[in-house]
Protein backbone atom coordinates (compact mmCIF):
# COMPACT_ATOMS: atom_id res chain seq x y z
CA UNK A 1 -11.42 -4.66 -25.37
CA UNK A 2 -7.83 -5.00 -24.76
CA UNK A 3 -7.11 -3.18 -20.67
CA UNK A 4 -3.45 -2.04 -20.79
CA UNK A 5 -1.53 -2.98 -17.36
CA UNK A 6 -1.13 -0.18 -14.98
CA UNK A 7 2.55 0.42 -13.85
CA UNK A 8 2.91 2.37 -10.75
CA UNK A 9 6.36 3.11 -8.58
CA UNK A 10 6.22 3.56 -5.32
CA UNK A 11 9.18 5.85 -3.95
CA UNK A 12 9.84 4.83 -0.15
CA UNK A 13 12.67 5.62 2.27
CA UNK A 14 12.78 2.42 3.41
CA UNK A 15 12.58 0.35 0.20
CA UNK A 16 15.27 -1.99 -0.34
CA UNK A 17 18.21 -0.62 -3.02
CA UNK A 18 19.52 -2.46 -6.13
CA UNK A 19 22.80 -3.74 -6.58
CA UNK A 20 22.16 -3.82 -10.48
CA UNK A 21 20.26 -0.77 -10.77
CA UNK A 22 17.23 -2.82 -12.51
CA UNK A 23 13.74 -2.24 -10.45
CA UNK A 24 12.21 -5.25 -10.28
CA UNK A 25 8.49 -5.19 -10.49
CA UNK A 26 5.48 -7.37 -9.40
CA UNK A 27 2.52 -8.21 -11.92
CA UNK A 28 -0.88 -8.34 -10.33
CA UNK A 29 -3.95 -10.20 -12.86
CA UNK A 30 -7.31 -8.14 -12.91
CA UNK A 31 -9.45 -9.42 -10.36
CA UNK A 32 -13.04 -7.34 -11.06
CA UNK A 33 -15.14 -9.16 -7.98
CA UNK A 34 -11.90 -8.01 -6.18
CA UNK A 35 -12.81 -3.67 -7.46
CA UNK A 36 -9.62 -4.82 -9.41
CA UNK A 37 -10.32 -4.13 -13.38
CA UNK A 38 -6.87 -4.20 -15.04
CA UNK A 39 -3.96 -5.78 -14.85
CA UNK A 40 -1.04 -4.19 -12.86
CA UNK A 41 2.33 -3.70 -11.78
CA UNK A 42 4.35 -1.71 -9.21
CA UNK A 43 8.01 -1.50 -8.36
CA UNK A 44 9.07 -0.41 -4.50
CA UNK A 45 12.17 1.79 -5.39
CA UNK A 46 14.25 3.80 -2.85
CA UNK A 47 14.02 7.39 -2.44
CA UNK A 48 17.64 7.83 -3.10
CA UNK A 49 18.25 5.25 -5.81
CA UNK A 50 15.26 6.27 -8.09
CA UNK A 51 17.52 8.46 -10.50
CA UNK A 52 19.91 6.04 -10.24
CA UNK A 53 18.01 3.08 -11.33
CA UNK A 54 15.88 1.44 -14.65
CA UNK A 55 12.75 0.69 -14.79
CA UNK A 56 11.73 -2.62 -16.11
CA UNK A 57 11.95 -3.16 -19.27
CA UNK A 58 8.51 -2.83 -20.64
CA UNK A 59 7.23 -0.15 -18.74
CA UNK A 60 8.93 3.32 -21.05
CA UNK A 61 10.87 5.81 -19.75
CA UNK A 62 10.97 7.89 -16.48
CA UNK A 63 10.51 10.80 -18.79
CA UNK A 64 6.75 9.46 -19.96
CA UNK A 65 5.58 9.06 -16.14
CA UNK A 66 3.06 10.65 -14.95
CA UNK A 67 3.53 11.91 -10.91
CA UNK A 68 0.63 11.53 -8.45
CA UNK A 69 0.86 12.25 -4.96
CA UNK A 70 -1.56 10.89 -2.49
CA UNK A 71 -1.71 12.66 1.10
């Protein structure tokens, strides 16, 4: 069984911004005796760049993501 990678963005105030609008993300390996059973990735991303910027390459469009909000 192939596990697709899970891609998350985390919007923060006090992430750093992009000079070439291109998130940059970091790739984690699965890690089960970790709780960790896929692959992953996240990108930190501004509050007030996130419009403004791309998401790497080989994660889809902003339009496909799906929003969750933890409180």
């Amino acid at each position: 069984m192939e596990n697709k990678i899970k891609q998350l963005a985390e919007i923060l105030d006090d992430a750093p911004s992009f000079s070439d609008n291109q998130m940059r993300a970091v790739y984690f390996k699965e890690s089960p005796k970790d709780g960790h059973y896929y692959p992953s990735s996240i990108v930190l991303v501004n509050s007030e760049n996130f419009n403004n910027l791309n998401l790497p390459s080989d994660w889809g469009s902003k339009h496909e993501a799906v929003e969750l909000y933890i409180g």
